[in-house]
C-alpha atoms as a PDB file:
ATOM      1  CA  UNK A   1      90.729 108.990 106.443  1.00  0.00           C
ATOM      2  CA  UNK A   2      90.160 112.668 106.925  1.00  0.00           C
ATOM      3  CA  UNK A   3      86.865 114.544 106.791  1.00  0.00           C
ATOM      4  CA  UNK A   4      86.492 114.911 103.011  1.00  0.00           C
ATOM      5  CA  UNK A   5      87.052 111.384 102.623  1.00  0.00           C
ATOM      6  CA  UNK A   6      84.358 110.832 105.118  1.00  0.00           C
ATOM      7  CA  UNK A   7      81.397 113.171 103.192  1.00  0.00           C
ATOM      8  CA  UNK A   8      82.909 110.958  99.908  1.00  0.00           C
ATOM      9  CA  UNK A   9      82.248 107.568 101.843  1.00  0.00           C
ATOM     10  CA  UNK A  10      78.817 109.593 103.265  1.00  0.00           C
ATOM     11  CA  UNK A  11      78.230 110.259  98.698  1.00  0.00           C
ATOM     12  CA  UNK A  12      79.110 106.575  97.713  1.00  0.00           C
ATOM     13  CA  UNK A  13      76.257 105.627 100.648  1.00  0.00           C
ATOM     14  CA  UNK A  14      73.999 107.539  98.918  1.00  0.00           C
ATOM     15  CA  UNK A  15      74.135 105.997  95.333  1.00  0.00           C
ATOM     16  CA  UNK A  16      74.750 102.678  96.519  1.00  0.00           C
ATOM     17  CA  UNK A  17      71.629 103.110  98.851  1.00  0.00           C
ATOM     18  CA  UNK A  18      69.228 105.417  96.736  1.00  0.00           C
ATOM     19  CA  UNK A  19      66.520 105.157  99.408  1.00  0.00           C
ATOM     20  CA  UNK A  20      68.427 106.124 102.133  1.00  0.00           C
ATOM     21  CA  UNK A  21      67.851 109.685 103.130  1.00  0.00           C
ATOM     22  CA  UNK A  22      69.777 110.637 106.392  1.00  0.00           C
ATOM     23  CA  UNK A  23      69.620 112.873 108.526  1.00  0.00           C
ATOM     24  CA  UNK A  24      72.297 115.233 109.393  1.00  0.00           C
ATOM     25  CA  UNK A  25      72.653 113.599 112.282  1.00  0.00           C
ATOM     26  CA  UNK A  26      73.052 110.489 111.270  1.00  0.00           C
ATOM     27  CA  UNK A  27      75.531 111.734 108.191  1.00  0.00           C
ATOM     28  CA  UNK A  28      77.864 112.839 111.474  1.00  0.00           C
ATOM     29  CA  UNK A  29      77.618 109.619 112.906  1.00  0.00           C
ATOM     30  CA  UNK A  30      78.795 107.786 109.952  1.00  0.00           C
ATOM     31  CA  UNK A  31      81.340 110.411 109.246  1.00  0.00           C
ATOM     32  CA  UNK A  32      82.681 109.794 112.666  1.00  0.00           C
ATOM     33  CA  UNK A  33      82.524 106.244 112.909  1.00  0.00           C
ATOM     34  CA  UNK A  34      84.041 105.734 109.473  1.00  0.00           C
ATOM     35  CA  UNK A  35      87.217 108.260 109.894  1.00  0.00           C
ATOM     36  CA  UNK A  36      88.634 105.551 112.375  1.00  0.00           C
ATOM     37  CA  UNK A  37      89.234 103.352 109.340  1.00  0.00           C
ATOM     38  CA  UNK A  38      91.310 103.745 106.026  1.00  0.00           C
ATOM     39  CA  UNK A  39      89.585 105.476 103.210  1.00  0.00           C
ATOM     40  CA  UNK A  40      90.152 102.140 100.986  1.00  0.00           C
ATOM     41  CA  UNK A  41      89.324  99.806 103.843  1.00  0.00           C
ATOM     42  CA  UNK A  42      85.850 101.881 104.235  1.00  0.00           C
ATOM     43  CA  UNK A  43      84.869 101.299 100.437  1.00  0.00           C
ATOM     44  CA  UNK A  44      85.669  97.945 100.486  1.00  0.00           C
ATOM     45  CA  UNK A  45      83.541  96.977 103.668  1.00  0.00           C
ATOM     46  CA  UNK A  46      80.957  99.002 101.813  1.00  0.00           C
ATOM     47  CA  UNK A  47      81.117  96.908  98.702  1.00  0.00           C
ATOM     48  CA  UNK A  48      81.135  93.911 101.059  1.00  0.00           C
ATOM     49  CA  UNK A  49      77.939  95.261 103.354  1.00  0.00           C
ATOM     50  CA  UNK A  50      76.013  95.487  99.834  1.00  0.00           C
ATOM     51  CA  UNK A  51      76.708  91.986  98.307  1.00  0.00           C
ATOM     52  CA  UNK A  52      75.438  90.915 101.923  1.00  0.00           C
ATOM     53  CA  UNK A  53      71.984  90.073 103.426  1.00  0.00           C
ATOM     54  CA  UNK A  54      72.468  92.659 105.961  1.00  0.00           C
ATOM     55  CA  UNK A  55      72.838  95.243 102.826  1.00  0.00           C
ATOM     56  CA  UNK A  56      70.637  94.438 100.553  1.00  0.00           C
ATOM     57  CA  UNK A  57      67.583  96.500 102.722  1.00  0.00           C
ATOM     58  CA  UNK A  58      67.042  99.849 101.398  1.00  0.00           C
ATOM     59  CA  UNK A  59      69.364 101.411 104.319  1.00  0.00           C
ATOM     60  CA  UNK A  60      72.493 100.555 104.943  1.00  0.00           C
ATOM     61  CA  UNK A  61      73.364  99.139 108.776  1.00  0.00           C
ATOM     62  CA  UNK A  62      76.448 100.838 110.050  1.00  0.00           C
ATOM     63  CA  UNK A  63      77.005  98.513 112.963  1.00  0.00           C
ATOM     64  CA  UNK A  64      77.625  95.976 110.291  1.00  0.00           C
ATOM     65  CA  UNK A  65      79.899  97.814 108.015  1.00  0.00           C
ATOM     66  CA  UNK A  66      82.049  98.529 111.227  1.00  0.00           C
ATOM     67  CA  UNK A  67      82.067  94.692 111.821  1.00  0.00           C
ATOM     68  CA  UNK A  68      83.519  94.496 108.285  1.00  0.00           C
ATOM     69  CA  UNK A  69      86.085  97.376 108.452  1.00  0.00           C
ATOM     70  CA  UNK A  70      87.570  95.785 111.871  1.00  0.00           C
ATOM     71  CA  UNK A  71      87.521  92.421 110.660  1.00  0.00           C
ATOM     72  CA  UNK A  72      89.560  93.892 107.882  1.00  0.00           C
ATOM     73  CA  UNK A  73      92.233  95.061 110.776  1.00  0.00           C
ATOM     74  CA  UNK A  74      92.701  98.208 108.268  1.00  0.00           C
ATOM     75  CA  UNK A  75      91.966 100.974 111.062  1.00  0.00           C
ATOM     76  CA  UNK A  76      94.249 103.983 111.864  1.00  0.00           C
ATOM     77  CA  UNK A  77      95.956 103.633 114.564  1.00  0.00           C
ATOM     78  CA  UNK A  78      94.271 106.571 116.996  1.00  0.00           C
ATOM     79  CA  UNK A  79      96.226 104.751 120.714  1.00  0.00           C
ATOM     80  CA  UNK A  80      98.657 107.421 120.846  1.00  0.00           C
ATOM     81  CA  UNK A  81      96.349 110.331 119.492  1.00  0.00           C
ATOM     82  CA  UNK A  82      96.081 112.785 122.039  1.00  0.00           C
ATOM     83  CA  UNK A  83      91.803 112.499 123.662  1.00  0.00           C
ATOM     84  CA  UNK A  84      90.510 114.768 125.980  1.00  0.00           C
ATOM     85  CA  UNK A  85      89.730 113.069 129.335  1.00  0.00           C
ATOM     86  CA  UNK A  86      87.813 116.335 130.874  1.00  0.00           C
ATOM     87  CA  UNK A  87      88.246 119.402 131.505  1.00  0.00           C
ATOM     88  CA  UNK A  88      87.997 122.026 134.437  1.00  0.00           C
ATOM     89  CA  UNK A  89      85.976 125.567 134.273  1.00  0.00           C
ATOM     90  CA  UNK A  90      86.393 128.272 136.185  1.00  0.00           C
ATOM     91  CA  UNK A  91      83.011 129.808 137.482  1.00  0.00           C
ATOM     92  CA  UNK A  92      84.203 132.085 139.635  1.00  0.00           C
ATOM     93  CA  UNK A  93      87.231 134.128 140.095  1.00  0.00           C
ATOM     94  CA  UNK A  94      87.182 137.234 142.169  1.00  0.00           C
ATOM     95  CA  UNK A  95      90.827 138.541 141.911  1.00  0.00           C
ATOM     96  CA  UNK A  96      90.920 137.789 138.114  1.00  0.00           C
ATOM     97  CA  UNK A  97      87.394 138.137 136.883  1.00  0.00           C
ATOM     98  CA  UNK A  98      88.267 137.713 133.134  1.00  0.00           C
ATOM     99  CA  UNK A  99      89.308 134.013 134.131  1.00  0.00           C
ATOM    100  CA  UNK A 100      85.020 133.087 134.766  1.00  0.00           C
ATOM    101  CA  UNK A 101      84.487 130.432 131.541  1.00  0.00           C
ATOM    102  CA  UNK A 102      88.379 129.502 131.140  1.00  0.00           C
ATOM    103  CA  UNK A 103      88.756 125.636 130.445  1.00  0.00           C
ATOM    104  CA  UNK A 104      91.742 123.862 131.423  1.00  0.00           C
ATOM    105  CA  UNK A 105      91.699 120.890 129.365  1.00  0.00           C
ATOM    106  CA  UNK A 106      93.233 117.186 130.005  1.00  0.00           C
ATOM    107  CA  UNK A 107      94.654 114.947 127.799  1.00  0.00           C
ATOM    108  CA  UNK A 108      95.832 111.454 127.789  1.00  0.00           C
ATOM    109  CA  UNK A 109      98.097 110.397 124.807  1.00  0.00           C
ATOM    110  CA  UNK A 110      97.194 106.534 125.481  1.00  0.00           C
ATOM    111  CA  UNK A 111      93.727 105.455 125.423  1.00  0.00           C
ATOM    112  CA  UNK A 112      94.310 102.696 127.658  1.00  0.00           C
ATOM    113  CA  UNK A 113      94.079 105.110 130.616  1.00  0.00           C
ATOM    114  CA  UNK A 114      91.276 106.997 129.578  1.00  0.00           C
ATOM    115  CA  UNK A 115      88.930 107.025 132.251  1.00  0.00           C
ATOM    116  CA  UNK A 116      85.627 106.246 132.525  1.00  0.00           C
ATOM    117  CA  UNK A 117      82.212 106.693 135.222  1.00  0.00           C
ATOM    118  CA  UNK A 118      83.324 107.391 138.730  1.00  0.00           C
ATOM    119  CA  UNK A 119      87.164 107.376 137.856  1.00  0.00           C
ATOM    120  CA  UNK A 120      86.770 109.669 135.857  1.00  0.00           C
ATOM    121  CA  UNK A 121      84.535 111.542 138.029  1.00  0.00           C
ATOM    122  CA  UNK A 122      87.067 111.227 140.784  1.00  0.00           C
ATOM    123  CA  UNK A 123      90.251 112.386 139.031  1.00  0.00           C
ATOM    124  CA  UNK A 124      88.228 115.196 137.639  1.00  0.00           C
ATOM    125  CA  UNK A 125      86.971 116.907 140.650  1.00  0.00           C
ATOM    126  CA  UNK A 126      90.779 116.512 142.222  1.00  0.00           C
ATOM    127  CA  UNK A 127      91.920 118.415 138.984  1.00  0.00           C
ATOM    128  CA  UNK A 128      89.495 120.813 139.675  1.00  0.00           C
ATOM    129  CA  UNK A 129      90.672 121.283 143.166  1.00  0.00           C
ATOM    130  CA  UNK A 130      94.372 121.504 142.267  1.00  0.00           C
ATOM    131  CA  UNK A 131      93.706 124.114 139.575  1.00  0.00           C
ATOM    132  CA  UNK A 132      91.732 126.174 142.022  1.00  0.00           C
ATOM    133  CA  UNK A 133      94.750 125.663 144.693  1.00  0.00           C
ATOM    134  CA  UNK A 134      97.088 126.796 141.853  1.00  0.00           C
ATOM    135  CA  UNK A 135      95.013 129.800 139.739  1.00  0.00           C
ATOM    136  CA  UNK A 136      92.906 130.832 142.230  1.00  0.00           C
ATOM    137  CA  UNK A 137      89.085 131.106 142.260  1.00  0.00           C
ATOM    138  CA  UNK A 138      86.143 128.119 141.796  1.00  0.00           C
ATOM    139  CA  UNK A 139      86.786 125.777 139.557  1.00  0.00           C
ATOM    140  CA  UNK A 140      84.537 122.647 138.651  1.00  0.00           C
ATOM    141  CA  UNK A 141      84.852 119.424 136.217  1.00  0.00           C
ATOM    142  CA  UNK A 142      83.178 118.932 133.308  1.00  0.00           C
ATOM    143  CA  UNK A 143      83.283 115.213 132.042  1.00  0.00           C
ATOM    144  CA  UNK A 144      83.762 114.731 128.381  1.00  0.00           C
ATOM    145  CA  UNK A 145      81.468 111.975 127.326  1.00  0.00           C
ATOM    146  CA  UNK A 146      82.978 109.526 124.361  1.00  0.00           C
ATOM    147  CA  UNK A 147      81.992 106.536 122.778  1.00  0.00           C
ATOM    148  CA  UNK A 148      83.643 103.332 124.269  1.00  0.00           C
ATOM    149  CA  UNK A 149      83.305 101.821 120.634  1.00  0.00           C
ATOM    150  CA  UNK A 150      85.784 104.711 119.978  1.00  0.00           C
ATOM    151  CA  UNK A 151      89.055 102.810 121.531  1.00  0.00           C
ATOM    152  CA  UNK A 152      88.554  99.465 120.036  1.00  0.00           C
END
């Protein structure tokens, strides 16, 4: 589902759960969680969540609408969408000043070798090093922080 479809899943929330006044926050959350899935298969775990016990409270629980949408196997298929790992910035470049805030990003195209905690750590800072041996000037990792429940 793309974003649109997400604020109309986010709009169907609303009227099926009148009391439920999010926050922005917590409308991004859902929007992000949600896109993962098939418009259709998100409306219908919706439906579900609200015949439920778990639904019937005046909020809506999103970890169990997510337990409906992947029982439902209906999710798009993100394995071979391109995810940034982490990235390298340059803080300091004397030869090339205008280089000082450049990221040189990292992507894996299969999120079965994403990595995470001190792999990740360790491949980033040897990135780092090998951009700096290539482009010249200090360059340092910056970990990109993503949701395991992401690459289910």
């Amino acid at each position: 589902m793309d974003n649109t479809q997400a604020y109309q899943i986010i709009d169907k929330i609303k009227k099926l759960w009148q009391a439920w006044k999010p926050s922005e926050d917590e409308q991004i959350l859902y929007c992000r969680k949600l896109t993962l899935f098939e418009y259709d298969t998100a409306v219908a775990a919706l439906e579900e969540h609200k015949s439920s016990k778990q639904g019937s409270g005046l909020n809506p629980k999103l970890h169990h609408i997510l337990e409906i949408c992947k029982g439902k196997g209906l999710f798009i298929d993100k394995k071979n969408t391109p995810v940034v790992n982490y990235e390298v910035v340059c803080i300091e470049h004397k030869e090339m000043p205008w280089r000082v805030g450049e990221r040189q990003k990292f992507w894996v195209t299969d999120r079965k070798y994403l990595y995470h905690g001190a792999k990740q750590e360790a491949a980033s800072i040897k990135s780092a090093e090998a951009v700096g041996g290539c482009m010249g000037g200090t360059w340092i990792p910056r970990l990109i922080n993503f949701d395991i429940d992401d690459n289910f």
